[in-house]
C-alpha atoms as a PDB file:
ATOM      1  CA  UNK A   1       7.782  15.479  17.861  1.00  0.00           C
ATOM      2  CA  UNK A   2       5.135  13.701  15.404  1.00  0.00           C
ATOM      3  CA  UNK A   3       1.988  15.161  17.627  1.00  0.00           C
ATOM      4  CA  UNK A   4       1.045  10.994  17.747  1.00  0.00           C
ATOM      5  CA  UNK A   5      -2.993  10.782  17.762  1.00  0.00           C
ATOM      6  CA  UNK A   6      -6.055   8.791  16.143  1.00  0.00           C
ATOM      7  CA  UNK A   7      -8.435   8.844  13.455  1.00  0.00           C
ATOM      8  CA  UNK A   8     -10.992   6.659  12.989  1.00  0.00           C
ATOM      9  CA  UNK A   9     -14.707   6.302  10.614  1.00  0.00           C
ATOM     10  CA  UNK A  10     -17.068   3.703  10.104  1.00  0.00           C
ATOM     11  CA  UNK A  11     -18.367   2.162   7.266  1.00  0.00           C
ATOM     12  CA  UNK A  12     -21.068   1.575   5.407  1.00  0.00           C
ATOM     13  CA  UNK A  13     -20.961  -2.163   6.802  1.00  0.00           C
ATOM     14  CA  UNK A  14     -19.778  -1.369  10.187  1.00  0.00           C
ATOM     15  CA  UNK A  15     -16.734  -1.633  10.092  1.00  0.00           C
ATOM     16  CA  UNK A  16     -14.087   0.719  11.853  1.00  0.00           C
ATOM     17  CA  UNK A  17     -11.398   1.884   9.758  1.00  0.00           C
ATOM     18  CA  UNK A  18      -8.895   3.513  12.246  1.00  0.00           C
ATOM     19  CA  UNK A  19      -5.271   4.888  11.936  1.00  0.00           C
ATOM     20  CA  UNK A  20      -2.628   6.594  13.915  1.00  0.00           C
ATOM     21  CA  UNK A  21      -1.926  10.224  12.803  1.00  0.00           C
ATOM     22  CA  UNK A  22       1.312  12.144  13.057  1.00  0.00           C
ATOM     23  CA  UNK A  23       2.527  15.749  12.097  1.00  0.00           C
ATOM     24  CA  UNK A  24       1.216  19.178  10.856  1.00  0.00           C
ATOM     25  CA  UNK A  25       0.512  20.269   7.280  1.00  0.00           C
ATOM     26  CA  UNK A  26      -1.574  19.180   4.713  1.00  0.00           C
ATOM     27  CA  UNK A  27      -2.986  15.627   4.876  1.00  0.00           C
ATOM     28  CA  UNK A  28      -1.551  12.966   3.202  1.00  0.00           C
ATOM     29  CA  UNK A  29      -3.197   9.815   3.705  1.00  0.00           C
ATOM     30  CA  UNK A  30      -0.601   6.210   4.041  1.00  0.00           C
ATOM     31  CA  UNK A  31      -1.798   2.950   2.248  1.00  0.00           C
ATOM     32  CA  UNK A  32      -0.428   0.028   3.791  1.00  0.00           C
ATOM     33  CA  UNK A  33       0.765  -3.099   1.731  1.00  0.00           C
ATOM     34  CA  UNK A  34      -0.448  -6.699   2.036  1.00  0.00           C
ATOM     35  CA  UNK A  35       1.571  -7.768   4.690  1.00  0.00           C
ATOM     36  CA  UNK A  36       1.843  -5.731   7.550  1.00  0.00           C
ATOM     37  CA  UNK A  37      -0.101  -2.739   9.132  1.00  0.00           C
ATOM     38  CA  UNK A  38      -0.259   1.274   8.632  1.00  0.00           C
ATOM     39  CA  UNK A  39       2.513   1.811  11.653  1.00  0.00           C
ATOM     40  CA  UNK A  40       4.565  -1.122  10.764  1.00  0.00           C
ATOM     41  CA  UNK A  41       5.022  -0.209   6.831  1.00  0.00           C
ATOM     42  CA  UNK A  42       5.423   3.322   7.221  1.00  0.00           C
ATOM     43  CA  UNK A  43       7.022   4.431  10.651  1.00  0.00           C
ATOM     44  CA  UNK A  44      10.510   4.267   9.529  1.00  0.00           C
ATOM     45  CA  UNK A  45       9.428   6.873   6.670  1.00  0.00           C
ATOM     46  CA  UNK A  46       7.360   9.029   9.177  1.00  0.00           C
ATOM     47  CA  UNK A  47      10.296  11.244  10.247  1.00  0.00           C
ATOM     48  CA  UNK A  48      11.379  12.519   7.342  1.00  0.00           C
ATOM     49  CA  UNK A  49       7.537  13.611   6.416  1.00  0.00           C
ATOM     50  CA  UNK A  50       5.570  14.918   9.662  1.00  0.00           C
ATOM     51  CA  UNK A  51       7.450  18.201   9.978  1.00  0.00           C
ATOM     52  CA  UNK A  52       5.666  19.529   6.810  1.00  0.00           C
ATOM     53  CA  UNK A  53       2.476  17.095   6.139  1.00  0.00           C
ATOM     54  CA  UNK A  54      -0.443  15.772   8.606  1.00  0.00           C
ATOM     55  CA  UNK A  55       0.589  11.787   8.006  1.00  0.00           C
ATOM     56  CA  UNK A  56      -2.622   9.391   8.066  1.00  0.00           C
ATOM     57  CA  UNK A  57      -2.044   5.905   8.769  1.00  0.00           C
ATOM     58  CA  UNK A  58      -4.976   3.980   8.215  1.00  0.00           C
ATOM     59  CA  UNK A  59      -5.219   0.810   8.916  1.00  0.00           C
ATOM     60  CA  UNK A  60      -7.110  -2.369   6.789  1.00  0.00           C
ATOM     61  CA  UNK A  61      -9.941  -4.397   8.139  1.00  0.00           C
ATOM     62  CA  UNK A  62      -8.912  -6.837  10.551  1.00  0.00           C
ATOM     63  CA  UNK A  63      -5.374  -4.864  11.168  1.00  0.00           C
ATOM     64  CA  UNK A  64      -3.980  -2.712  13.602  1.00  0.00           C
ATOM     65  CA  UNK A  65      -7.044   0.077  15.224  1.00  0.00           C
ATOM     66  CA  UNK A  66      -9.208  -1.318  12.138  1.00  0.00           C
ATOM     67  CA  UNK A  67     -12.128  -3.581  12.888  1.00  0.00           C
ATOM     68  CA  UNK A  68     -12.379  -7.163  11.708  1.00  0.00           C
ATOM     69  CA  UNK A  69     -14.669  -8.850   9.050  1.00  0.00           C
ATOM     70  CA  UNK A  70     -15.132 -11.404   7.204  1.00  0.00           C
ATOM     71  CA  UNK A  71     -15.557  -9.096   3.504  1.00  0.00           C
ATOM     72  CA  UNK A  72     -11.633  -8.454   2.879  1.00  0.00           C
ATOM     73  CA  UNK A  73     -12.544  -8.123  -1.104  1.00  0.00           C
ATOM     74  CA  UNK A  74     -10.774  -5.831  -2.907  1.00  0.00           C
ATOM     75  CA  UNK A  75     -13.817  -3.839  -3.362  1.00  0.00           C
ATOM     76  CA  UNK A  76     -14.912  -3.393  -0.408  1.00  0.00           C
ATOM     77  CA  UNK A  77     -11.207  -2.419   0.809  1.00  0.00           C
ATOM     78  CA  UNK A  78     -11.585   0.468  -1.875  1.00  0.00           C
ATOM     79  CA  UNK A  79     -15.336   1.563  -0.569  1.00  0.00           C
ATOM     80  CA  UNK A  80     -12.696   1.737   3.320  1.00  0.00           C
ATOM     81  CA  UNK A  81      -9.992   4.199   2.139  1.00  0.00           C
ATOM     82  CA  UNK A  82     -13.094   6.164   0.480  1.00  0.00           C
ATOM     83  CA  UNK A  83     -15.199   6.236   3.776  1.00  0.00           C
ATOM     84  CA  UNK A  84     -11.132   7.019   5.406  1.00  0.00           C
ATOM     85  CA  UNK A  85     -10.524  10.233   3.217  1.00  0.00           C
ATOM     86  CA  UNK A  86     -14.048  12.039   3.109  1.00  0.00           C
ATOM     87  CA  UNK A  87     -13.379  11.939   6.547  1.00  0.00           C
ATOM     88  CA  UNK A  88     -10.712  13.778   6.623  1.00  0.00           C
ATOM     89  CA  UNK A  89     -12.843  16.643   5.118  1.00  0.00           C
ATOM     90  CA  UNK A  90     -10.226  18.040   2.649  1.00  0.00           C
ATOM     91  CA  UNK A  91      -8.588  17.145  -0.310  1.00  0.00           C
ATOM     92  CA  UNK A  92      -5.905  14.900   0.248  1.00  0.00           C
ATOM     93  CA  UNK A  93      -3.086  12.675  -1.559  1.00  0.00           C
ATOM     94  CA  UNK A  94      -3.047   9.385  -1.521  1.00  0.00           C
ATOM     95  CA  UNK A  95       0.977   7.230  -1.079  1.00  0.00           C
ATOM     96  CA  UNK A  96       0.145   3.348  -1.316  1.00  0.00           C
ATOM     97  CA  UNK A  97       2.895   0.769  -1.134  1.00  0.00           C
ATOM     98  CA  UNK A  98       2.336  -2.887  -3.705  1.00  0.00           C
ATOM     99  CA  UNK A  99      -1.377  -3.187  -2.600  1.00  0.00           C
ATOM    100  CA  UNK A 100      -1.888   0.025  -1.164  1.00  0.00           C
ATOM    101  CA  UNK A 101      -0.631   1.146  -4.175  1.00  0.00           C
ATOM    102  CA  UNK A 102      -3.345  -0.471  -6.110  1.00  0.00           C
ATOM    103  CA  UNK A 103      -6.190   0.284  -3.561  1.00  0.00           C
ATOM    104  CA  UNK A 104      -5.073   4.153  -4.088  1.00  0.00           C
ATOM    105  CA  UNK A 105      -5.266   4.411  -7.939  1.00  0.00           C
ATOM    106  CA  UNK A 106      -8.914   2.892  -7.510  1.00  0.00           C
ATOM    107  CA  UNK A 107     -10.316   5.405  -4.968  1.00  0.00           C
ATOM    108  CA  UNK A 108      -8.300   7.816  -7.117  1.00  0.00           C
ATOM    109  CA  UNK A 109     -10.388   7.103 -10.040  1.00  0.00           C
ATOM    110  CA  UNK A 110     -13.560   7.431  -8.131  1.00  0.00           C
ATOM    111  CA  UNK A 111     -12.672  10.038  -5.324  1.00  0.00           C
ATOM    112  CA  UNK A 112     -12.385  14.050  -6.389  1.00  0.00           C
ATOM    113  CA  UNK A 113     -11.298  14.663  -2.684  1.00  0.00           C
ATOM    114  CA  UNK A 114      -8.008  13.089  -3.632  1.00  0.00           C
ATOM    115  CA  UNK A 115      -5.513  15.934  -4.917  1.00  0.00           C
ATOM    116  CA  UNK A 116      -2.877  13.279  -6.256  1.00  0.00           C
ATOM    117  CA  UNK A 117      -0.921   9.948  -5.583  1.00  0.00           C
ATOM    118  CA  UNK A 118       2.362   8.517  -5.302  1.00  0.00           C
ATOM    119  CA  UNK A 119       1.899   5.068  -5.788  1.00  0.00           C
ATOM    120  CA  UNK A 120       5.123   2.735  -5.080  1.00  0.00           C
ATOM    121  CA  UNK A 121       5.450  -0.543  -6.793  1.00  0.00           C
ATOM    122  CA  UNK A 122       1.380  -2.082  -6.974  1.00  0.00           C
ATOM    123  CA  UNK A 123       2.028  -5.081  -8.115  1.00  0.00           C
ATOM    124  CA  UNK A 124      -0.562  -6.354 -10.350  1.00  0.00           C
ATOM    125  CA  UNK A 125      -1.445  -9.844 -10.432  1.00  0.00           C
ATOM    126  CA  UNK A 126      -2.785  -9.823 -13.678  1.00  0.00           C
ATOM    127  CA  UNK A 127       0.866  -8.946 -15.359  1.00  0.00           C
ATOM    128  CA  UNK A 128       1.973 -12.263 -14.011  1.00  0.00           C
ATOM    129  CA  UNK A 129       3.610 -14.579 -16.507  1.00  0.00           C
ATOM    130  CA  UNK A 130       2.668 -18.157 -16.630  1.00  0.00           C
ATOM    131  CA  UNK A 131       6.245 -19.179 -14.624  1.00  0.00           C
ATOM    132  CA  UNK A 132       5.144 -16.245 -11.933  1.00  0.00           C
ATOM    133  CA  UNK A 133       1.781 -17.648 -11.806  1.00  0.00           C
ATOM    134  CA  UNK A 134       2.981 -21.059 -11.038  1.00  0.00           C
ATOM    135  CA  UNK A 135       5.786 -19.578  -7.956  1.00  0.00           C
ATOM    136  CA  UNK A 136       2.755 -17.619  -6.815  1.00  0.00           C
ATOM    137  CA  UNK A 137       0.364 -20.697  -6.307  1.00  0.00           C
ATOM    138  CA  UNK A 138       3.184 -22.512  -5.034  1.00  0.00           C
ATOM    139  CA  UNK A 139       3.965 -20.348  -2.410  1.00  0.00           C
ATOM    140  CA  UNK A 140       0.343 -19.550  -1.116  1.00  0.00           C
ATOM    141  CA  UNK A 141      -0.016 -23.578  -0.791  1.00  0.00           C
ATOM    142  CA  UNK A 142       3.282 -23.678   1.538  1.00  0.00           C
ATOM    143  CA  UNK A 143       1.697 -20.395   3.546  1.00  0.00           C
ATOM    144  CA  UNK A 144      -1.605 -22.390   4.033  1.00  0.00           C
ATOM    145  CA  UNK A 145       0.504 -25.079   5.305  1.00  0.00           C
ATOM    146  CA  UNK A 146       2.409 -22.753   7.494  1.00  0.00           C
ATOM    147  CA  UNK A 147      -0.547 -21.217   8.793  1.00  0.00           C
ATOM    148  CA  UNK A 148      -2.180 -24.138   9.724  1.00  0.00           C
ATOM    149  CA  UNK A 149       1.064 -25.362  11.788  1.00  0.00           C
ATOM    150  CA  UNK A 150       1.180 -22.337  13.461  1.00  0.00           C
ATOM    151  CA  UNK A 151       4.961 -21.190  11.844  1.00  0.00           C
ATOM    152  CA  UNK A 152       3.183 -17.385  11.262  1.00  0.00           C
ATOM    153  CA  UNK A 153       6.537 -16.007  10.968  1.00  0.00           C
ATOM    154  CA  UNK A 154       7.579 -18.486   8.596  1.00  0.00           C
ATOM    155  CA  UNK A 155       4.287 -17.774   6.168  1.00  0.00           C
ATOM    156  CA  UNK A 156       5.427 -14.087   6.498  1.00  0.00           C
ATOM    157  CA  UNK A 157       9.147 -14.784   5.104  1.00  0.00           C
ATOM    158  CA  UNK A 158       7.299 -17.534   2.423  1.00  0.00           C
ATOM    159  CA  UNK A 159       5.273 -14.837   1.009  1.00  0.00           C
ATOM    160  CA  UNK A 160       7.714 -11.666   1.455  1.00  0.00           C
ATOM    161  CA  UNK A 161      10.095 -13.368  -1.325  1.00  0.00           C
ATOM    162  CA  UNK A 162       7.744 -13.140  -3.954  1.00  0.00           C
ATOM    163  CA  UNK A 163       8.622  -9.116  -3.619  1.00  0.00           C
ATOM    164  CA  UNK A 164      11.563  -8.609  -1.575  1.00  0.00           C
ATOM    165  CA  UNK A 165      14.923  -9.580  -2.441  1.00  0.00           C
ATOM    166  CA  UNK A 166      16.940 -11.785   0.484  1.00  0.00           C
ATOM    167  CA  UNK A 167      18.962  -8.506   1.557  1.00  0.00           C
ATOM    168  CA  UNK A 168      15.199  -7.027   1.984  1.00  0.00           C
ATOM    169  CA  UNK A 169      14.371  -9.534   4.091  1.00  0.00           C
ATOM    170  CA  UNK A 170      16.705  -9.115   6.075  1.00  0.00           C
ATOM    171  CA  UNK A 171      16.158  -5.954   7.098  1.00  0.00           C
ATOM    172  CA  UNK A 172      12.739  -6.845   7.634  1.00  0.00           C
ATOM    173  CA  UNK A 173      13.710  -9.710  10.148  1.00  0.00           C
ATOM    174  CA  UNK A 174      16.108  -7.462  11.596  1.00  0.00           C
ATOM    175  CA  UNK A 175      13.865  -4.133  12.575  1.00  0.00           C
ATOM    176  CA  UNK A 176      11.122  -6.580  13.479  1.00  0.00           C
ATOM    177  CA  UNK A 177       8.613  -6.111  11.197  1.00  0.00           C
ATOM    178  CA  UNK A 178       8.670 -10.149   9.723  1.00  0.00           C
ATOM    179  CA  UNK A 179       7.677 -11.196  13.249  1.00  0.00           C
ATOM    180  CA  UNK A 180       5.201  -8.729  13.755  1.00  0.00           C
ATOM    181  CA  UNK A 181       3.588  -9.019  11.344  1.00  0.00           C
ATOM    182  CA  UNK A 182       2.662 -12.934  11.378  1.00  0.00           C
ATOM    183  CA  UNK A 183      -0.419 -12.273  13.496  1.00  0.00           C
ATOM    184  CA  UNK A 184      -1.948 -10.995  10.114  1.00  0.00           C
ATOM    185  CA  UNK A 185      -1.134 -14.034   8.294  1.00  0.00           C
ATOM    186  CA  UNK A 186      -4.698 -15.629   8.324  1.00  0.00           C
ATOM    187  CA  UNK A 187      -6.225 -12.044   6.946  1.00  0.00           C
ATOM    188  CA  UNK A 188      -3.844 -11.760   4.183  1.00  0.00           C
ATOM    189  CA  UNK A 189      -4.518 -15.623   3.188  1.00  0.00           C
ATOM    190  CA  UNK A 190      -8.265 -15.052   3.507  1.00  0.00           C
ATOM    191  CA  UNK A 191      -7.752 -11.666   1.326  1.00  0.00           C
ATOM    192  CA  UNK A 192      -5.757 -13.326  -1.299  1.00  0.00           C
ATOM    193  CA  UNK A 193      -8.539 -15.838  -1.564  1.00  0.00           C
ATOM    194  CA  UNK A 194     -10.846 -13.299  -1.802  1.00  0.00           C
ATOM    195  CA  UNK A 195      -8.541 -11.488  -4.434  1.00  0.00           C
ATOM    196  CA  UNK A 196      -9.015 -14.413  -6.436  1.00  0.00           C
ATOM    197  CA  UNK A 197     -12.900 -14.282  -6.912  1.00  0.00           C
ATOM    198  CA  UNK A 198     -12.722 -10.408  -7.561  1.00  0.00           C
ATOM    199  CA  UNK A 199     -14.669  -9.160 -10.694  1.00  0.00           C
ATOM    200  CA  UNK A 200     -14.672  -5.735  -9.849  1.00  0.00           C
ATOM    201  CA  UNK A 201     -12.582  -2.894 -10.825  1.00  0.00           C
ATOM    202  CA  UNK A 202      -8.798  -3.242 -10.459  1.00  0.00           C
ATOM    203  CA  UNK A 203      -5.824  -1.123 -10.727  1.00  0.00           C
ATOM    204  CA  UNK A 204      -4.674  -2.601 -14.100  1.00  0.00           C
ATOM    205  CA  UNK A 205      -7.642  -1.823 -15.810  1.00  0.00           C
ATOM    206  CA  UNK A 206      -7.023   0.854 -18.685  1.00  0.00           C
ATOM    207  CA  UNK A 207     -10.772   2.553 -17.860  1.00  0.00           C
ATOM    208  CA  UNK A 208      -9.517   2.977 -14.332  1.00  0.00           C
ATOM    209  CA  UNK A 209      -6.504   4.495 -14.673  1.00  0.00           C
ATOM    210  CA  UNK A 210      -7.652   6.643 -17.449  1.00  0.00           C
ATOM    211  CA  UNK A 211     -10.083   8.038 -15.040  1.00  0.00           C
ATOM    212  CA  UNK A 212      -7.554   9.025 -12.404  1.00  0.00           C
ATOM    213  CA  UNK A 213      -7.365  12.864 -13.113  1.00  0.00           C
ATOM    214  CA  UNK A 214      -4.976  13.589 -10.073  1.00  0.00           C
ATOM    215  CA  UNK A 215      -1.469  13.728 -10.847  1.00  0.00           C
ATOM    216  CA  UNK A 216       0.138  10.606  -9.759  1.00  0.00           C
ATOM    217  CA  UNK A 217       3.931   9.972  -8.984  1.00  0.00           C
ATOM    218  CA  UNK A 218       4.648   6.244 -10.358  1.00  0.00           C
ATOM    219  CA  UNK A 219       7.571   4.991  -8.318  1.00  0.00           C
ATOM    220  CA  UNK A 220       9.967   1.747  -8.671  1.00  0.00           C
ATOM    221  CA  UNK A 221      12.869   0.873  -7.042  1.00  0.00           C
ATOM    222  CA  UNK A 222      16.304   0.308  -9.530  1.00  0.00           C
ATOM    223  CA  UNK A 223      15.818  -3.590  -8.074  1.00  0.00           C
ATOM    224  CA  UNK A 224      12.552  -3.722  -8.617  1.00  0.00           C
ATOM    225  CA  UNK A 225      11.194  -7.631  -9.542  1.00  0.00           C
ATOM    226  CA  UNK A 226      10.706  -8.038 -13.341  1.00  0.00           C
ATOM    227  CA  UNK A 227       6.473  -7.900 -12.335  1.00  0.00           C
ATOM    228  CA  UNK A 228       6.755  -4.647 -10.100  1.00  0.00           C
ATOM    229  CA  UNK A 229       8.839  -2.656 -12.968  1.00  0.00           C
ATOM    230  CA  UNK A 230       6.027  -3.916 -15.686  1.00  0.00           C
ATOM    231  CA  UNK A 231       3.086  -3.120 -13.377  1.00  0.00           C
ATOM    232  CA  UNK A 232       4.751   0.609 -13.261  1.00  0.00           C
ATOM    233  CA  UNK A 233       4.851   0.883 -17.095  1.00  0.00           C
ATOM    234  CA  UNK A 234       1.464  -0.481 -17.440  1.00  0.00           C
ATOM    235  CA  UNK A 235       0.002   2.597 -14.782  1.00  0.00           C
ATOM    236  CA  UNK A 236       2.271   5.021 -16.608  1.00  0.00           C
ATOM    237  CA  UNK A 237       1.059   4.003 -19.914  1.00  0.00           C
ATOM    238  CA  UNK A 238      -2.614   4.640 -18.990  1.00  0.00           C
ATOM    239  CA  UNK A 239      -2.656   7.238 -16.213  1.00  0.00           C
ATOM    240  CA  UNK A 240      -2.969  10.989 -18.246  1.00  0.00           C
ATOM    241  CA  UNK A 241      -0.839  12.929 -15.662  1.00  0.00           C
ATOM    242  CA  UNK A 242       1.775  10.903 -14.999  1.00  0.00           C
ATOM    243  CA  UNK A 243       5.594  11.347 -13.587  1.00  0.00           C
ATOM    244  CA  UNK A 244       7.778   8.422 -13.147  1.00  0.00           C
ATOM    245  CA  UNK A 245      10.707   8.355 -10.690  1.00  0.00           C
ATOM    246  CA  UNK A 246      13.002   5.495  -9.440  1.00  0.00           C
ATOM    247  CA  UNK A 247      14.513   5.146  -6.074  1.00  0.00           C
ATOM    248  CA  UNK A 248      18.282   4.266  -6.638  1.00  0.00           C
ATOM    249  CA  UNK A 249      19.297   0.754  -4.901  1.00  0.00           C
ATOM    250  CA  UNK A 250      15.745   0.192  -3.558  1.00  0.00           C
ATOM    251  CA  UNK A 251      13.674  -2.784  -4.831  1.00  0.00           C
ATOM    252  CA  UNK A 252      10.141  -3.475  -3.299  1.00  0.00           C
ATOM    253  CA  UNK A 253      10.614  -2.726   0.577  1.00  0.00           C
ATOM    254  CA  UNK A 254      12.091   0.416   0.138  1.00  0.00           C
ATOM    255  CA  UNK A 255       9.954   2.092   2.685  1.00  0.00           C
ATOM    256  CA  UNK A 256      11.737   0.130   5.256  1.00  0.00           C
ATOM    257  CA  UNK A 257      15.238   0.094   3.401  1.00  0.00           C
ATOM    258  CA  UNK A 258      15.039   3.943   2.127  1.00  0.00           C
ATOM    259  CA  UNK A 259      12.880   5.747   4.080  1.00  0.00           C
ATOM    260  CA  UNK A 260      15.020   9.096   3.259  1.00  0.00           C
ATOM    261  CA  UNK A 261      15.020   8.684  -0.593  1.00  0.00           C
ATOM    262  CA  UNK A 262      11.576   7.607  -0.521  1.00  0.00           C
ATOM    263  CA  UNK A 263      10.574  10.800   1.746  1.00  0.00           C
ATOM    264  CA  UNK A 264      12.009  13.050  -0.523  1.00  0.00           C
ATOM    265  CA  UNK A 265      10.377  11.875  -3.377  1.00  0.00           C
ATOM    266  CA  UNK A 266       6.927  12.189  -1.627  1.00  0.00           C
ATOM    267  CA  UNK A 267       7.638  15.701  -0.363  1.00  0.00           C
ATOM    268  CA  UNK A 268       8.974  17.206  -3.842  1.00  0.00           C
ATOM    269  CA  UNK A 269       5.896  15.637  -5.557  1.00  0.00           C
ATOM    270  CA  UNK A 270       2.926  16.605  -2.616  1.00  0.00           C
ATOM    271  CA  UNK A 271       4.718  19.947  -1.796  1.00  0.00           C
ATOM    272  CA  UNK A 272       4.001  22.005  -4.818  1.00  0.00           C
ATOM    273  CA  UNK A 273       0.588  19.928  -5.590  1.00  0.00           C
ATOM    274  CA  UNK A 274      -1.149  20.181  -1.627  1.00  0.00           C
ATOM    275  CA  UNK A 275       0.267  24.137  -0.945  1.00  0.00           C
ATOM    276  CA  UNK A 276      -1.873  27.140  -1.871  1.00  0.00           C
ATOM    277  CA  UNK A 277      -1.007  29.575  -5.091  1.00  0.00           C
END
C-alpha cells in the first residue's frame, strides 16, 4: 500500500502548488520533467521507493493538482519547489528528472532545508551545439504547428525525440504517458518561450552549483544523448560533493524504462544521507 494522499501550499503569487504523496519514511520530494506531470513521470518508480521514504509528487503550475498562471519562468518555477519543501517542515532531498533536474540544483543552491539531490539527466540548453541548436528550433516550430492543429499527441512525440531514443518512445506510447500528456502541450510551449527570455540563475551556472552544499547524486543513463552526458560532466565538474552513477541500458526516460535500477540508486544514495546517526 503507498498510503495515497495530498499536499498542497501556496505561493507568494497565488498560486497552488499541489502533489500527490505516497509512503512512510523520510521525505523525499519528486521533480517532474518538462513534459508530463508529478504522477505521470514518477508512478512507475513509486513502488520500489514508498516502503522506506514519504514520496512527494509535486506538481508544476498549470499541471496536474497545481494551479495555472500565466508566469511559467524558470524563476519563478524555482521560488514553487521552495514554497513546496519549507512546507514540508523538514529537511528533505530533492530527485529531479531533465528539468526537474535543473529546477532542483537551483533551490539546492538557495534552500538549507534540502539534505541532498539526485538529479537525473538536466539537460542544459546552454551546452547545445550549434547543429543541436538548429534541431531544437526546428522542432519547437513543428510543435507550434501541431499545437495549433490540435495533433497534442503528435507535439508530445515531436518534442520527446529531442531526449528519448525511438525504443523510449515507445514505451512511452505504450504505458500511456505520450497521450496523456498532450493536454500540457500549450504550458510546456509557453514555458519554453519563457525559458528563452530567462536572465536569471540557471543550473549551468558555475556560482550555482558551487553553492549547492548538499551532496548530490549526478545520474546518466549508458544511452544518454551526447547533450544529457555533457550537461552531467558540467554539474559534476562544479558541484563540491559530488557522486556520479550511470544506469546501465537506460538513456533519458529511464524513470519509465528502469524504474528498479533507478530506485535503487535513489535509495542507496538518500538512505544513509536522510537516516539518523
Amino acid at each position: 500500500m503507498s498510503d495515497r494522499r495530498t499536499h498542497e501550499v501556496t505561493t507568494a503569487d497565488g498560486v497552488t502548488i499541489g502533489g500527490t504523496v505516497h509512503g512512510q519514511g523520510p521525505p523525499l520530494v519528486f521533480l517532474q520533467g518538462g513534459i508530463g506531470d508529478g504522477d505521470l513521470d514518477w508512478q512507475a518508480l513509486l513502488p520500489h521507493l514508498t516502503d522506506r521514504f514519504t514520496c512527494h509528487l509535486p506538481n508544476l503550475r498549470g499541471r496536474g493538482l497545481s494551479g495555472d498562471h500565466p508566469d511559467l519562468s524558470f524563476g519563478r518555477l524555482v521560488d514553487d519547489v521552495l514554497a513546496y519543501i519549507d512546507s514540508v517542515r523538514e529537511p528533505c532531498g530533492l530527485v529531479g528528472w531533465s528539468l526537474g533536474a535543473a529546477l532542483a540544483l537551483v533551490a539546492a543552491a538557495r534552500s538549507d532545508a534540502v539534505a541532498a539531490v539526485a538529479a537525473f539527466e538536466p539537460g542544459m540548453m546552454t551546452l547545445l551545439d550549434e547543429q543541436e541548436q538548429a534541431v531544437f528550433g526546428a522542432t519547437l516550430a513543428r510543435m507550434r504547428e501541431q499545437a495549433a492543429e490540435g495533433s497534442l499527441t503528435d507535439a508530445v512525440r515531436t518534442f520527446a525525440a529531442l531526449p528519448f531514443s525511438d525504443e523510449e518512445i515507445a514505451v512511452a506510447e505504450d504505458i500511456g504517458y505520450v497521450e496523456a500528456a498532450g493536454r500540457y502541450v500549450p504550458n510546456l510551449l509557453s514555458f519554453l518561450q519563457q525559458q528563452t527570455e530567462h536572465d536569471g540563475p540557471t543550473a549551468d551556472d558555475p556560482a550555482v552549483l558551487g553553492a549547492v552544499l548538499a551532496p548530490v547524486l549526478m545520474l546518466h543513463g549508458s544511452d544518454a544523448k551526447p547533450l544529457m552526458a555533457r550537461s552531467a560532466r558540467h554539474v559534476a565538474g562544479h558541484v563540491p560533493d559530488v557522486t556520479v552513477r550511470e544506469i546501465p541500458g537506460a538513456g533519458h526516460a529511464a524513470p519509465l524504462t528502469h524504474p528498479k535500477a533507478l530506485g535503487e540508486a535513489l535509495s542507496g544514495f538518500f538512505s544513509p544521507v536522510q537516516q539518523p546517526a
